[in-house]
N, C-alpha and C. Protein backbone atom coordinates (compact mmCIF):
# COMPACT_ATOMS: atom_id res chain seq x y z
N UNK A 1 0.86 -1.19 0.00
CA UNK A 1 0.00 0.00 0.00
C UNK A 1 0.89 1.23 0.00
N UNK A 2 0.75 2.07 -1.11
CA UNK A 2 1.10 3.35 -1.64
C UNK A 2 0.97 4.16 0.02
N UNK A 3 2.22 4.68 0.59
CA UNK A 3 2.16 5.90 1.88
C UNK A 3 2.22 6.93 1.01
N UNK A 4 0.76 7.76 1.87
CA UNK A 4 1.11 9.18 1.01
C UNK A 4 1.40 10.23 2.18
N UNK A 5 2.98 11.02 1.53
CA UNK A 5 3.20 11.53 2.24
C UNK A 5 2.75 13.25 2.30
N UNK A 6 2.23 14.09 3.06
CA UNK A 6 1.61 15.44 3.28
C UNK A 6 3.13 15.99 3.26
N UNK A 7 2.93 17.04 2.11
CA UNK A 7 4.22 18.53 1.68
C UNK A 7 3.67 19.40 2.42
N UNK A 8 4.34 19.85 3.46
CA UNK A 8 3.80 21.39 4.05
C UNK A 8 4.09 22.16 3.33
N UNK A 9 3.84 23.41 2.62
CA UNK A 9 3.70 24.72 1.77
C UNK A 9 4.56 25.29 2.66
N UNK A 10 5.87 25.69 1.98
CA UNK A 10 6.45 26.77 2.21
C UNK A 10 5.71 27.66 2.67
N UNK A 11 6.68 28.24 3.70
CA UNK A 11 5.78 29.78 4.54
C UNK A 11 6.05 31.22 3.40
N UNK A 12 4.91 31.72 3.37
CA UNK A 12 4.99 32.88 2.40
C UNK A 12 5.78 33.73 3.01
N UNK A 13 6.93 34.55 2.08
CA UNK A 13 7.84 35.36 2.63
C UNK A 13 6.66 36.75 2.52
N UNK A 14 7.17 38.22 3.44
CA UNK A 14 6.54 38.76 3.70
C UNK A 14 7.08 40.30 2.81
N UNK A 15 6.45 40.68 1.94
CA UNK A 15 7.24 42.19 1.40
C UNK A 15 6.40 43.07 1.05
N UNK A 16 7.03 44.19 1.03
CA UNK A 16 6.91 45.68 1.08
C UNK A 16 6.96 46.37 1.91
N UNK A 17 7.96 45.61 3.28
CA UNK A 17 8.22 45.96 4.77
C UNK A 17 9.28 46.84 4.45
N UNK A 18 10.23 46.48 3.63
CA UNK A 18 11.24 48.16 3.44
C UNK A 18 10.72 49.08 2.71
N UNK A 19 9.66 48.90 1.88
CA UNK A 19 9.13 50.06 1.20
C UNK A 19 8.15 51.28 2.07
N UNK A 20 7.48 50.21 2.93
CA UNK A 20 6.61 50.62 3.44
C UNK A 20 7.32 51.62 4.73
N UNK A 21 8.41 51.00 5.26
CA UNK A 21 9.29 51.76 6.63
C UNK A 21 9.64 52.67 5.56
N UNK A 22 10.35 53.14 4.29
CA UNK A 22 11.13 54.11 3.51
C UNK A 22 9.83 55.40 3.68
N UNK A 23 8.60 54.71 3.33
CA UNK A 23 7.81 56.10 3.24
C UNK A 23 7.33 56.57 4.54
N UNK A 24 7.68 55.84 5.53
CA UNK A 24 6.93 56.09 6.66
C UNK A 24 8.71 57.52 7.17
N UNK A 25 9.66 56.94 7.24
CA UNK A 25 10.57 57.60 7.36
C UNK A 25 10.30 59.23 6.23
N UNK A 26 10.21 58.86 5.05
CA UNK A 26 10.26 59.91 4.53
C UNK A 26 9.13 60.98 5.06
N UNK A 27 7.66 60.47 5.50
CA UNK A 27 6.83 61.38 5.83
C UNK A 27 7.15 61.97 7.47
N UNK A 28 8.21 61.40 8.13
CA UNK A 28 8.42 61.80 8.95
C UNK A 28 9.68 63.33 8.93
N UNK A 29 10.17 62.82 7.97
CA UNK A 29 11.54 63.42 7.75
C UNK A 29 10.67 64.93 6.80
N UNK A 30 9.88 64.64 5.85
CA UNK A 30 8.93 66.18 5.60
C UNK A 30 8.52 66.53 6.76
N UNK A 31 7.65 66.20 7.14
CA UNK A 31 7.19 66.82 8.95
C UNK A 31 7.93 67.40 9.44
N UNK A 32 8.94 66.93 9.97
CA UNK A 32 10.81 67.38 10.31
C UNK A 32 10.96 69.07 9.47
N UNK A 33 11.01 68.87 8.17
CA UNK A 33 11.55 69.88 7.29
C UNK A 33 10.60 71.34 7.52
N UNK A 34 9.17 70.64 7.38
CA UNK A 34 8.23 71.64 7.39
C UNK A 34 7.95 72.45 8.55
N UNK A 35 8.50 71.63 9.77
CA UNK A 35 8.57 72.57 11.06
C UNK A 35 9.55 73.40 10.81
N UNK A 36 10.44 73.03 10.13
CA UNK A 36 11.96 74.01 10.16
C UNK A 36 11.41 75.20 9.09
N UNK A 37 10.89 74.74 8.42
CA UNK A 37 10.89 75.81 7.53
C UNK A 37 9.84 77.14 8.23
N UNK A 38 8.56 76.57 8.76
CA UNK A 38 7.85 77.15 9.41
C UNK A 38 8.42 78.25 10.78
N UNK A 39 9.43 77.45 11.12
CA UNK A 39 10.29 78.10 12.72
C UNK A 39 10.77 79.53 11.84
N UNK A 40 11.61 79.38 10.39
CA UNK A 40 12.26 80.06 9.90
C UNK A 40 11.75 81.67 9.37
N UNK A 41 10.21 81.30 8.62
CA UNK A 41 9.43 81.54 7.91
C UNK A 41 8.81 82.78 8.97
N UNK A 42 8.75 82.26 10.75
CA UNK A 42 8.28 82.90 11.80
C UNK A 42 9.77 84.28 12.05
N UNK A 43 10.47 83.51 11.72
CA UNK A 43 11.43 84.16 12.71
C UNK A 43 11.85 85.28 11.39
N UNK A 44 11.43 85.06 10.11
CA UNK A 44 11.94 86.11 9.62
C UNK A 44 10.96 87.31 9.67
N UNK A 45 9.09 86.66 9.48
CA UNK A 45 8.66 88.01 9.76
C UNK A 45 8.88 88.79 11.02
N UNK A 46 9.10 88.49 11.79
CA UNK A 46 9.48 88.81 13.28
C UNK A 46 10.63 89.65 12.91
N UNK A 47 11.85 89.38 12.20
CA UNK A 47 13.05 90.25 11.83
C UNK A 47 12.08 91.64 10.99
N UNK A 48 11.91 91.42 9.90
CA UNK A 48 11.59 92.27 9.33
C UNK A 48 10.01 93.33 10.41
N UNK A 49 9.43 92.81 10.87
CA UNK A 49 9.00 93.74 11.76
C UNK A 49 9.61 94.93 12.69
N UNK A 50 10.80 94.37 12.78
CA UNK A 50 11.57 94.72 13.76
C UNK A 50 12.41 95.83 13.42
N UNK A 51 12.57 95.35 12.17
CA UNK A 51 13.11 96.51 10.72
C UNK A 51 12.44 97.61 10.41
N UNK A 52 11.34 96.97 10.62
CA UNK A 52 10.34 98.66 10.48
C UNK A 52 9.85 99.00 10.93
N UNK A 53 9.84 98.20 12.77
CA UNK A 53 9.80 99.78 13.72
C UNK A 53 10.79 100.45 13.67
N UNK A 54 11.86 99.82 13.80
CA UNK A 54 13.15 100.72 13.93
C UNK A 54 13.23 101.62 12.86
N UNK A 55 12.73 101.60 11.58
CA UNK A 55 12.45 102.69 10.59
C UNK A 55 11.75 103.45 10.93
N UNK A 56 10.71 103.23 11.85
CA UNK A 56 9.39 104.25 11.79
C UNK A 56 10.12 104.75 13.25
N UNK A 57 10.93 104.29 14.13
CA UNK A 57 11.58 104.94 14.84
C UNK A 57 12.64 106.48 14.52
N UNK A 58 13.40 105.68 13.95
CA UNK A 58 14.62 106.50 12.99
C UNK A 58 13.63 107.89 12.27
N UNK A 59 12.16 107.45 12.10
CA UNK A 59 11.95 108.98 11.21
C UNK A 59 11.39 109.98 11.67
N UNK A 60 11.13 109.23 13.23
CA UNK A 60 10.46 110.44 13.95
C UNK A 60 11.35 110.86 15.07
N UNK A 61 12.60 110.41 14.98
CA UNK A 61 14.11 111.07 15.30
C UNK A 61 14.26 112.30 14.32
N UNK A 62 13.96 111.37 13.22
CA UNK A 62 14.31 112.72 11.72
C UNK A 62 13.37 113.95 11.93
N UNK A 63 11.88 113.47 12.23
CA UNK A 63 10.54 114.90 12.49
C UNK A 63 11.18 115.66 13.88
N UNK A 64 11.48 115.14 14.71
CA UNK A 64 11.92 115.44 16.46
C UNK A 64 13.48 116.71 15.37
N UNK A 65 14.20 116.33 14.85
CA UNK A 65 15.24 117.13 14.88
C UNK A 65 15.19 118.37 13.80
N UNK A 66 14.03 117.54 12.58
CA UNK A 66 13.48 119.49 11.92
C UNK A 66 13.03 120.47 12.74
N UNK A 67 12.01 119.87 13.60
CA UNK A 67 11.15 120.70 14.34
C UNK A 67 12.26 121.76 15.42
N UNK A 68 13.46 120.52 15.92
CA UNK A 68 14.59 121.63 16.39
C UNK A 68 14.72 122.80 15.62
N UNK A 69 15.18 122.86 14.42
CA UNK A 69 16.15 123.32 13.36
C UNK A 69 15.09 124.35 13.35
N UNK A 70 13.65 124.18 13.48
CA UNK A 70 12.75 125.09 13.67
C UNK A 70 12.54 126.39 14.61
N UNK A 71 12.94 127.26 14.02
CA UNK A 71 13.26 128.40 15.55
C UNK A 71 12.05 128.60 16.69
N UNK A 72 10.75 128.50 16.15
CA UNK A 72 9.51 128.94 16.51
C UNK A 72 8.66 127.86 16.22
N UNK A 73 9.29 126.46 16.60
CA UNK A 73 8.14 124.99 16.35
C UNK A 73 7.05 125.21 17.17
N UNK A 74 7.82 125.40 18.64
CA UNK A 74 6.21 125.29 19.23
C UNK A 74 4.96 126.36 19.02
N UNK A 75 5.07 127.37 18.30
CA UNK A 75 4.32 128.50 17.85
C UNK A 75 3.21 128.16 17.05
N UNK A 76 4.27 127.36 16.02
CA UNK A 76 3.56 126.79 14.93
C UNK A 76 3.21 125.34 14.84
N UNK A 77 3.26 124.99 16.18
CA UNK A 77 3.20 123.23 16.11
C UNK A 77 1.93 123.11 15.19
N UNK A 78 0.46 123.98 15.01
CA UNK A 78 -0.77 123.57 14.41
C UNK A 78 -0.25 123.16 13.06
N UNK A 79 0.70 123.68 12.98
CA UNK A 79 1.02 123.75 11.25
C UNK A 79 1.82 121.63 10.89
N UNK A 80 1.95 121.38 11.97
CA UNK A 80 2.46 120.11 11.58
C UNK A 80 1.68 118.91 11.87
N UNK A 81 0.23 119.48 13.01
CA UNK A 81 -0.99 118.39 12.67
C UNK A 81 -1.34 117.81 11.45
N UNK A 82 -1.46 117.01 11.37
CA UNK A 82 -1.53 116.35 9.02
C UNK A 82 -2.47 114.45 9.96
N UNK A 83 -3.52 114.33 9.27
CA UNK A 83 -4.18 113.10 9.35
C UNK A 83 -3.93 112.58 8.38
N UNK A 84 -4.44 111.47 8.35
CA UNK A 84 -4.18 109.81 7.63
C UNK A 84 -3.83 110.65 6.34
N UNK A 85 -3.47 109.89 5.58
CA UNK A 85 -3.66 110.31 3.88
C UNK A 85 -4.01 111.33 2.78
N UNK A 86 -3.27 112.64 3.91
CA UNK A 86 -3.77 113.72 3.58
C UNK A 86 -2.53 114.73 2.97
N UNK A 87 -3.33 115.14 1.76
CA UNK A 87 -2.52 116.17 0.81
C UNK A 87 -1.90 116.38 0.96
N UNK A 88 -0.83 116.79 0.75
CA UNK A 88 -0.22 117.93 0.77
C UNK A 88 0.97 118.75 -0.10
N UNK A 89 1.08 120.06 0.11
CA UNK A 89 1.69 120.20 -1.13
C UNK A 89 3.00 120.72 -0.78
N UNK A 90 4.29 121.00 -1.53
CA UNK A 90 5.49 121.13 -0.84
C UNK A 90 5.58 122.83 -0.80
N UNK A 91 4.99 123.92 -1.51
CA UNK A 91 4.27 125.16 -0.65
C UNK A 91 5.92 125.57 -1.11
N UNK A 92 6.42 126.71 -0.34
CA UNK A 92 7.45 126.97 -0.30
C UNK A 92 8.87 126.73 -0.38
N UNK A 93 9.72 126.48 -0.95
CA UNK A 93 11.06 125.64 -0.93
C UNK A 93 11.86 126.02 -0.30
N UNK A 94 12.13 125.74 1.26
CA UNK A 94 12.73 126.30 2.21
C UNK A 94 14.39 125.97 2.01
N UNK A 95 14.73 125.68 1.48
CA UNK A 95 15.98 124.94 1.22
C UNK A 95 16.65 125.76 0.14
N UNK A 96 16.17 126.79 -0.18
CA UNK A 96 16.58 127.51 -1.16
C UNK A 96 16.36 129.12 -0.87
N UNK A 97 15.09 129.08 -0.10
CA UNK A 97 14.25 130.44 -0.03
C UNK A 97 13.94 130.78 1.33
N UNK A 98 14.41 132.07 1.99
CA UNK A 98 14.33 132.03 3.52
C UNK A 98 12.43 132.49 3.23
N UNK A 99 12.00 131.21 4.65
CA UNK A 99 11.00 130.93 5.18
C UNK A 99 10.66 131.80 6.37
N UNK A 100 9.13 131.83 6.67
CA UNK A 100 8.76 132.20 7.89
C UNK A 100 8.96 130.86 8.69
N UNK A 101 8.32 130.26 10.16
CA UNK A 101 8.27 129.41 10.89
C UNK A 101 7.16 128.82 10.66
N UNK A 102 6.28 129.06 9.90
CA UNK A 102 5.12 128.18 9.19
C UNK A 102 5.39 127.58 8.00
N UNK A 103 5.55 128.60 7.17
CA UNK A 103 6.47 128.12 5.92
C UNK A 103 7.42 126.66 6.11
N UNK A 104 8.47 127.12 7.37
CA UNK A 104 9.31 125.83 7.58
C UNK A 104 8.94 124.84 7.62
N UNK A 105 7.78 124.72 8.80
CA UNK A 105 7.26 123.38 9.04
C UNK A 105 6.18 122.70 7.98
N UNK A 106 5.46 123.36 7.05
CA UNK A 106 4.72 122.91 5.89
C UNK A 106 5.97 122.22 5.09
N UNK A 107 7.20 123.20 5.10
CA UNK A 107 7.77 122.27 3.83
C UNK A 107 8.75 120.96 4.71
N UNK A 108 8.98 121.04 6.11
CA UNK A 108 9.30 120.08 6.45
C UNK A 108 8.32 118.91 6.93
N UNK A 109 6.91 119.55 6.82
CA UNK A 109 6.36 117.80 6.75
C UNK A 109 6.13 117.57 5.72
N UNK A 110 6.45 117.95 4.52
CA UNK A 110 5.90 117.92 3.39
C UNK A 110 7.33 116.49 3.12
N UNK A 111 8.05 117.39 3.09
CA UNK A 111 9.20 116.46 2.56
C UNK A 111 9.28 114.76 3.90
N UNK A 112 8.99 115.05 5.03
CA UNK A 112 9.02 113.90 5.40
C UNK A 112 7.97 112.85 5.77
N UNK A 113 6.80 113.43 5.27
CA UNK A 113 6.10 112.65 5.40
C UNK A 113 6.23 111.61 3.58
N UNK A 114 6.48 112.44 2.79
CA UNK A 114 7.38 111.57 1.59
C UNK A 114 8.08 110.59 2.15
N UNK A 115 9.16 110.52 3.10
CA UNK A 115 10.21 109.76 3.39
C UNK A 115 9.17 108.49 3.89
N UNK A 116 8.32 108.57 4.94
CA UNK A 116 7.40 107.78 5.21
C UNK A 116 6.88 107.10 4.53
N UNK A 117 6.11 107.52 3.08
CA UNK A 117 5.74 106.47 2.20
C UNK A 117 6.97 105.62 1.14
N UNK A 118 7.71 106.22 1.29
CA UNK A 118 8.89 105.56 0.44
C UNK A 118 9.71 104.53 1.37
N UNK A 119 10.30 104.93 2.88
CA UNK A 119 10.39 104.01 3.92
C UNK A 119 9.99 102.42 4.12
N UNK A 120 8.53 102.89 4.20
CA UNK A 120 7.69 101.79 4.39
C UNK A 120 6.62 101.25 3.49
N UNK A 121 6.13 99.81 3.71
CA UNK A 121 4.84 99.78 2.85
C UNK A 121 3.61 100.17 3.11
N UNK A 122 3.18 100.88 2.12
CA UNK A 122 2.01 101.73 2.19
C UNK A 122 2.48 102.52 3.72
N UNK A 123 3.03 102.89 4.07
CA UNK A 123 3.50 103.96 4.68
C UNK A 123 2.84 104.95 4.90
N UNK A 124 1.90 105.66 5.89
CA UNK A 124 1.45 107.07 6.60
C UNK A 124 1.99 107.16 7.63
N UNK A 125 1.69 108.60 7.99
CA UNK A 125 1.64 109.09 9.62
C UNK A 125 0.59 109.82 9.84
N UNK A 126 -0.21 110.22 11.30
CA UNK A 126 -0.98 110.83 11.38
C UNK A 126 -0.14 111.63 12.79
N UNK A 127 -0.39 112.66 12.70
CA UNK A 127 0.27 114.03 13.55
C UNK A 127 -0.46 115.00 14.01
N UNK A 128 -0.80 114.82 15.60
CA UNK A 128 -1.99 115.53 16.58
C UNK A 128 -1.33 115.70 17.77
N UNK A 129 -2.14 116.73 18.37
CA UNK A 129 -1.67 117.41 19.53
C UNK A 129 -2.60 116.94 20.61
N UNK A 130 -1.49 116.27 21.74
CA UNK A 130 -2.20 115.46 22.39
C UNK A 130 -3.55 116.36 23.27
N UNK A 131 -4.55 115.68 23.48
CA UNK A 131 -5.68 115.77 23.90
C UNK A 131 -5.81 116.18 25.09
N UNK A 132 -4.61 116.47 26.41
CA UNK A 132 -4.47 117.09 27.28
C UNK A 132 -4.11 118.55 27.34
N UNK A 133 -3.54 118.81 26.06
CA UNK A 133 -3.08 120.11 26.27
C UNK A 133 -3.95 120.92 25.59
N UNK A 134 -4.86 121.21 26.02
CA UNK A 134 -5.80 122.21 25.59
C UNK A 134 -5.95 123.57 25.21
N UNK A 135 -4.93 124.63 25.50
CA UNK A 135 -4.53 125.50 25.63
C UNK A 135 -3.26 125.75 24.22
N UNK A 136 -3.55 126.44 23.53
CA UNK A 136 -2.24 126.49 22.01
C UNK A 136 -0.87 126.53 22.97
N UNK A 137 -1.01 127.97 23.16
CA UNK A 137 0.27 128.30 24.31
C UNK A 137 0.95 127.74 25.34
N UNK A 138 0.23 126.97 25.42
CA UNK A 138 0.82 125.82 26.84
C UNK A 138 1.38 124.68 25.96
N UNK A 139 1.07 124.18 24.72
CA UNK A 139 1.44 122.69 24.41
C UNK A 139 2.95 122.73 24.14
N UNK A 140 3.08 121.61 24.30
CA UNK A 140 4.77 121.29 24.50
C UNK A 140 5.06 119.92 24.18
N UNK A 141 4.05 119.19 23.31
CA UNK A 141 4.30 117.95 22.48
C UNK A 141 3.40 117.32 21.66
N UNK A 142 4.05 116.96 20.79
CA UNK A 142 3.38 116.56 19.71
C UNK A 142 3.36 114.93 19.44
N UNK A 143 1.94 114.22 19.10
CA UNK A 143 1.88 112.92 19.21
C UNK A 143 2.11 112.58 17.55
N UNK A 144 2.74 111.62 17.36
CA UNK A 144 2.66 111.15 15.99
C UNK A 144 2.49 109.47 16.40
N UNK A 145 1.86 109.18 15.01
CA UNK A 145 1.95 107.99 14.89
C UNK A 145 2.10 107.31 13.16
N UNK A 146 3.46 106.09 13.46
CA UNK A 146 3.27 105.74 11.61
C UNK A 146 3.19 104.54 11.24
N UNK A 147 2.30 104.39 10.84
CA UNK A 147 1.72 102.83 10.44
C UNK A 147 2.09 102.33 9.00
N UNK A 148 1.90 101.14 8.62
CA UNK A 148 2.54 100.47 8.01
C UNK A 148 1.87 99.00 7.60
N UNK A 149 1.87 98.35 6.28
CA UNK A 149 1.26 97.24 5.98
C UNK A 149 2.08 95.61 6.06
N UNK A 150 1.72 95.30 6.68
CA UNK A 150 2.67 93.82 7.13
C UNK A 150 2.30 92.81 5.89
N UNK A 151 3.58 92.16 5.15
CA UNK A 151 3.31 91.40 3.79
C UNK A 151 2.40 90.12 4.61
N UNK A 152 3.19 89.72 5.76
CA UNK A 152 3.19 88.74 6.23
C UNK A 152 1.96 88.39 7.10
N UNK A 153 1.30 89.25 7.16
CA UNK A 153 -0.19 88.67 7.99
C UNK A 153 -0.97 89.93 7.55
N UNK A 154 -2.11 90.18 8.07
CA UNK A 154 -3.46 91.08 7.43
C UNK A 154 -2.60 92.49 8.31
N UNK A 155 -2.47 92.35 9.74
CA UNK A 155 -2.30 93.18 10.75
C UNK A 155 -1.94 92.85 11.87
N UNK A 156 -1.89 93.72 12.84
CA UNK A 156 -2.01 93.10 14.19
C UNK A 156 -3.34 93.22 14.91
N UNK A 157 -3.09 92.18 15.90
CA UNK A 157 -4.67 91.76 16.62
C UNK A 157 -5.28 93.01 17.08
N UNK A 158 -6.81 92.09 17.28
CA UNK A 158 -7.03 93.48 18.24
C UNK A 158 -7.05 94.21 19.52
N UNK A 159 -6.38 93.53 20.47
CA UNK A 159 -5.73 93.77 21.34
C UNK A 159 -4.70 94.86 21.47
N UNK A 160 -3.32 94.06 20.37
CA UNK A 160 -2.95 95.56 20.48
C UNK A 160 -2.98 96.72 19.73
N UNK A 161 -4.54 96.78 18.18
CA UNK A 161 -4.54 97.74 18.14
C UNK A 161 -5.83 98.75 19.22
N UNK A 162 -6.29 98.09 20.32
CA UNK A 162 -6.95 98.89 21.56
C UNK A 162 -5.71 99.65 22.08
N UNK A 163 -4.87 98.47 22.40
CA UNK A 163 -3.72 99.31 23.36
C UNK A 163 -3.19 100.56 23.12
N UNK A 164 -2.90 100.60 21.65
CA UNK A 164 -2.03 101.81 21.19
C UNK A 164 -3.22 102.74 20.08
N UNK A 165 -4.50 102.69 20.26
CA UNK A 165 -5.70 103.76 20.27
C UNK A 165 -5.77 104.47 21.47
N UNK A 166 -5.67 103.64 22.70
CA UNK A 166 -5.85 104.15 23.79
C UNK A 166 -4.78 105.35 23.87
N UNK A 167 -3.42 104.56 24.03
CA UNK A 167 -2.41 105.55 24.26
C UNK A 167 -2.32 106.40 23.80
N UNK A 168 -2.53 106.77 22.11
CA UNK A 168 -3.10 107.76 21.66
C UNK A 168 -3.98 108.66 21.93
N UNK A 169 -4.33 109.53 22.65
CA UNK A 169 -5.07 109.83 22.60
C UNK A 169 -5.82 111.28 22.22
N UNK A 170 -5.66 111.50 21.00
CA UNK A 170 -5.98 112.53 20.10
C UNK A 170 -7.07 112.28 19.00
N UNK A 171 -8.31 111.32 19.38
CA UNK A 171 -9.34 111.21 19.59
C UNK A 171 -9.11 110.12 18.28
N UNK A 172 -10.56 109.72 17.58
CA UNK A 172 -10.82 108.76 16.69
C UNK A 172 -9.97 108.82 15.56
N UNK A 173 -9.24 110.14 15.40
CA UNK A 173 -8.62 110.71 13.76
C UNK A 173 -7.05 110.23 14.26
N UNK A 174 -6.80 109.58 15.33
CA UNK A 174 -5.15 109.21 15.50
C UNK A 174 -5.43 107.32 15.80
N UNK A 175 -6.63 106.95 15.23
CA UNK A 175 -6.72 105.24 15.46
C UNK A 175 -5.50 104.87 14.44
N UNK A 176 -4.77 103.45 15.06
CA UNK A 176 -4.25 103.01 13.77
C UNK A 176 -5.09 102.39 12.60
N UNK A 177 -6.17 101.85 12.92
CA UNK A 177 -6.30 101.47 11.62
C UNK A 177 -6.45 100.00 11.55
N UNK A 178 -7.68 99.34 10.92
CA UNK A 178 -7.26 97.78 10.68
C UNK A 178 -6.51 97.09 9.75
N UNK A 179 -5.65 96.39 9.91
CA UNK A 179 -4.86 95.77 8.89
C UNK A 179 -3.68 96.35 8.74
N UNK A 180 -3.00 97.27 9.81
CA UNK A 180 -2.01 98.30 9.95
C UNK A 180 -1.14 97.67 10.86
N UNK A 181 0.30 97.64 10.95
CA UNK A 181 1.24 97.59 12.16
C UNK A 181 1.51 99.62 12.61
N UNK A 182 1.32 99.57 13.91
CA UNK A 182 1.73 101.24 13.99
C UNK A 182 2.32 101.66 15.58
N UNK A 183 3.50 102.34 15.17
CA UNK A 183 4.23 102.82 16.07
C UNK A 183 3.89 104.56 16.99
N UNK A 184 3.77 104.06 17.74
CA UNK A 184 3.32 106.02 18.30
C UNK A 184 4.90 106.10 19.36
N UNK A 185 4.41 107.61 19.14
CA UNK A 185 5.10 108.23 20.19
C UNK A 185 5.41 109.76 20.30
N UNK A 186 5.56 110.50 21.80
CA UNK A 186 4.75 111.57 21.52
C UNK A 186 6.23 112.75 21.57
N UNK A 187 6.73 113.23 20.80
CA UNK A 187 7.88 114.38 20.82
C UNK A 187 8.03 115.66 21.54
N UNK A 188 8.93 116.08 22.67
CA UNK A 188 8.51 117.19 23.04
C UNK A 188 8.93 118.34 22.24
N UNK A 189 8.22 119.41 22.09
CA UNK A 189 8.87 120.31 21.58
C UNK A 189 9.17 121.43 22.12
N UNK A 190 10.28 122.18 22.06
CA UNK A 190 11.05 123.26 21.92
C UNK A 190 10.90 124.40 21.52
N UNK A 191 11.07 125.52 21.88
CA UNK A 191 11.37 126.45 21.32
C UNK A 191 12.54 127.34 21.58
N UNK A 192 12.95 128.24 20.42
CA UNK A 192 14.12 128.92 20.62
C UNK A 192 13.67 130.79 20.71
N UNK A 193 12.73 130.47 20.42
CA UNK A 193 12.38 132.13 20.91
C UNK A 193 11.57 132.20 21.77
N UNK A 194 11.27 133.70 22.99
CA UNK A 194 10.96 133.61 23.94
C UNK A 194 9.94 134.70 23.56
N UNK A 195 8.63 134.20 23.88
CA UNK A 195 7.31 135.33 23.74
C UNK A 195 7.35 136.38 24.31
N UNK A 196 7.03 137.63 23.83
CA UNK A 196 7.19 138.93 24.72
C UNK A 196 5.26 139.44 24.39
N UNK A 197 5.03 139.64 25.80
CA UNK A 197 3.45 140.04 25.66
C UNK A 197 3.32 141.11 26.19
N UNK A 198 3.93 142.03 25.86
CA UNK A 198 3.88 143.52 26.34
C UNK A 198 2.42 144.29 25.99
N UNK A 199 2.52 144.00 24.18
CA UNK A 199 1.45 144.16 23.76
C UNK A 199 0.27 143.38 23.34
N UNK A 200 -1.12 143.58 23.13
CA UNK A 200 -1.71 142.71 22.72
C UNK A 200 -1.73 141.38 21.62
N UNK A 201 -0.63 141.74 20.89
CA UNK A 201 -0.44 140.69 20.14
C UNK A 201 0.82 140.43 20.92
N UNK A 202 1.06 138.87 21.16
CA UNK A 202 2.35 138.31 20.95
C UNK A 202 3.23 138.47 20.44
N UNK A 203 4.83 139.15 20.97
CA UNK A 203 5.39 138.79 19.55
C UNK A 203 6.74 137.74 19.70
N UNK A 204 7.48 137.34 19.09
CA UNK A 204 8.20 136.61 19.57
C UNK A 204 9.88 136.42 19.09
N UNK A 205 10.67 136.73 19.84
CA UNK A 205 11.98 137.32 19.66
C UNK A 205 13.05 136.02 19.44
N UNK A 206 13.76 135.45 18.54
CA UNK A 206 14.31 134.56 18.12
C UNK A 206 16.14 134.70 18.23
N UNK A 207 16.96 133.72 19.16
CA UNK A 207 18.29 134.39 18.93
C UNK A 207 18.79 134.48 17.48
N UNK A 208 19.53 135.01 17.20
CA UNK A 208 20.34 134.77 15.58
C UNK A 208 19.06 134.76 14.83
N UNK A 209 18.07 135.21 14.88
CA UNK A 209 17.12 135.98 13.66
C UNK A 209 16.99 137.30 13.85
């Protein structure tokens, strides 16, 4: 009698275990990349923010040291109030042609509020006399503020644009603005001539003029 003998079947080998670990590695290793790039991506808008406060810093160093050069700024500080996006024309060419102290300051915000839009993107300033000093003759600083369009997000929250409305406070016409990054800060000003009120008009005596 014929023994029949039972073949056990080879055990099936098992594959696509290195293919399958290669992509699992690779989607780990993008994950990996895309945080880095993201960390990078953070840290540069953060630089470049940083770039243009310090610009919008630097130009109201530049407004703070015309207004010096100005013999009679605080006289004429009305003359350097200017809101959002507003006209203006360069009026007199002080740089060539002796000016009164109004004259000066028209053509020196004229020319730097230029510097402002060329500075920055989409670039304004708005320039008001803070809301405490009520009195012309008494004020002794001037609030500016210069805002600016961030590539990198819409704006800043609204948090801190409450914070720095508040601090402002030269009423609804000195808000920054939605969709704006904006720097304030308020300049004191100076004068180099000393008012004499003998008579009913003011008049006002300037050294070296």
């Amino acid at each position: 009698m014929r023994r029949l003998t039972r073949i056990s079947a080879a055990p099936r080998r098992q594959r696509g275990i290195s293919l399958l670990e290669s992509l699992i590695a690779l989607v780990v290793a993008a994950l990996g990349i895309l945080g880095i790039v993201g960390v990078q991506l953070r840290t540069l808008s953060d630089t470049q923010t940083s770039v243009r406060r310090e610009q919008a810093i630097r130009l109201i160093e530049d407004l703070s040291e015309r207004m010096k050069v100005n013999p009679n700024a605080m006289a004429n500080m009305s003359s350097y109030v200017s809101g959002w996006d507003a006209t203006l024309s360069e009026g007199k060419k002080c740089s060539t042609a002796a000016c009164t102290g109004a004259e000066l300051a028209a053509y020196d915000l004229y020319l730097w509020k230029s510097f402002v839009r060329t500075a920055l993107p989409l670039g304004d300033a708005n320039l008001f006399v803070a809301a405490g000093e009520d009195v012309a003759n008494n004020r002794r600083q001037l609030g500016v503020m210069i805002r600016w369009r961030e590539n990198e997000r819409k704006g800043a929250d609204s948090s801190y644009l409450s914070g720095i409305n508040a601090a402002a406070d030269g009423g609804s016409s000195a808000s920054c603005g939605t969709g704006y990054t904006c720097h304030l800060q308020y300049i004191p000003v100076s004068a180099r001539c000393a008012p004499y009120k003998g008579t009913s008009t003011a008049r006002y005596f300037c050294p070296g003029v």
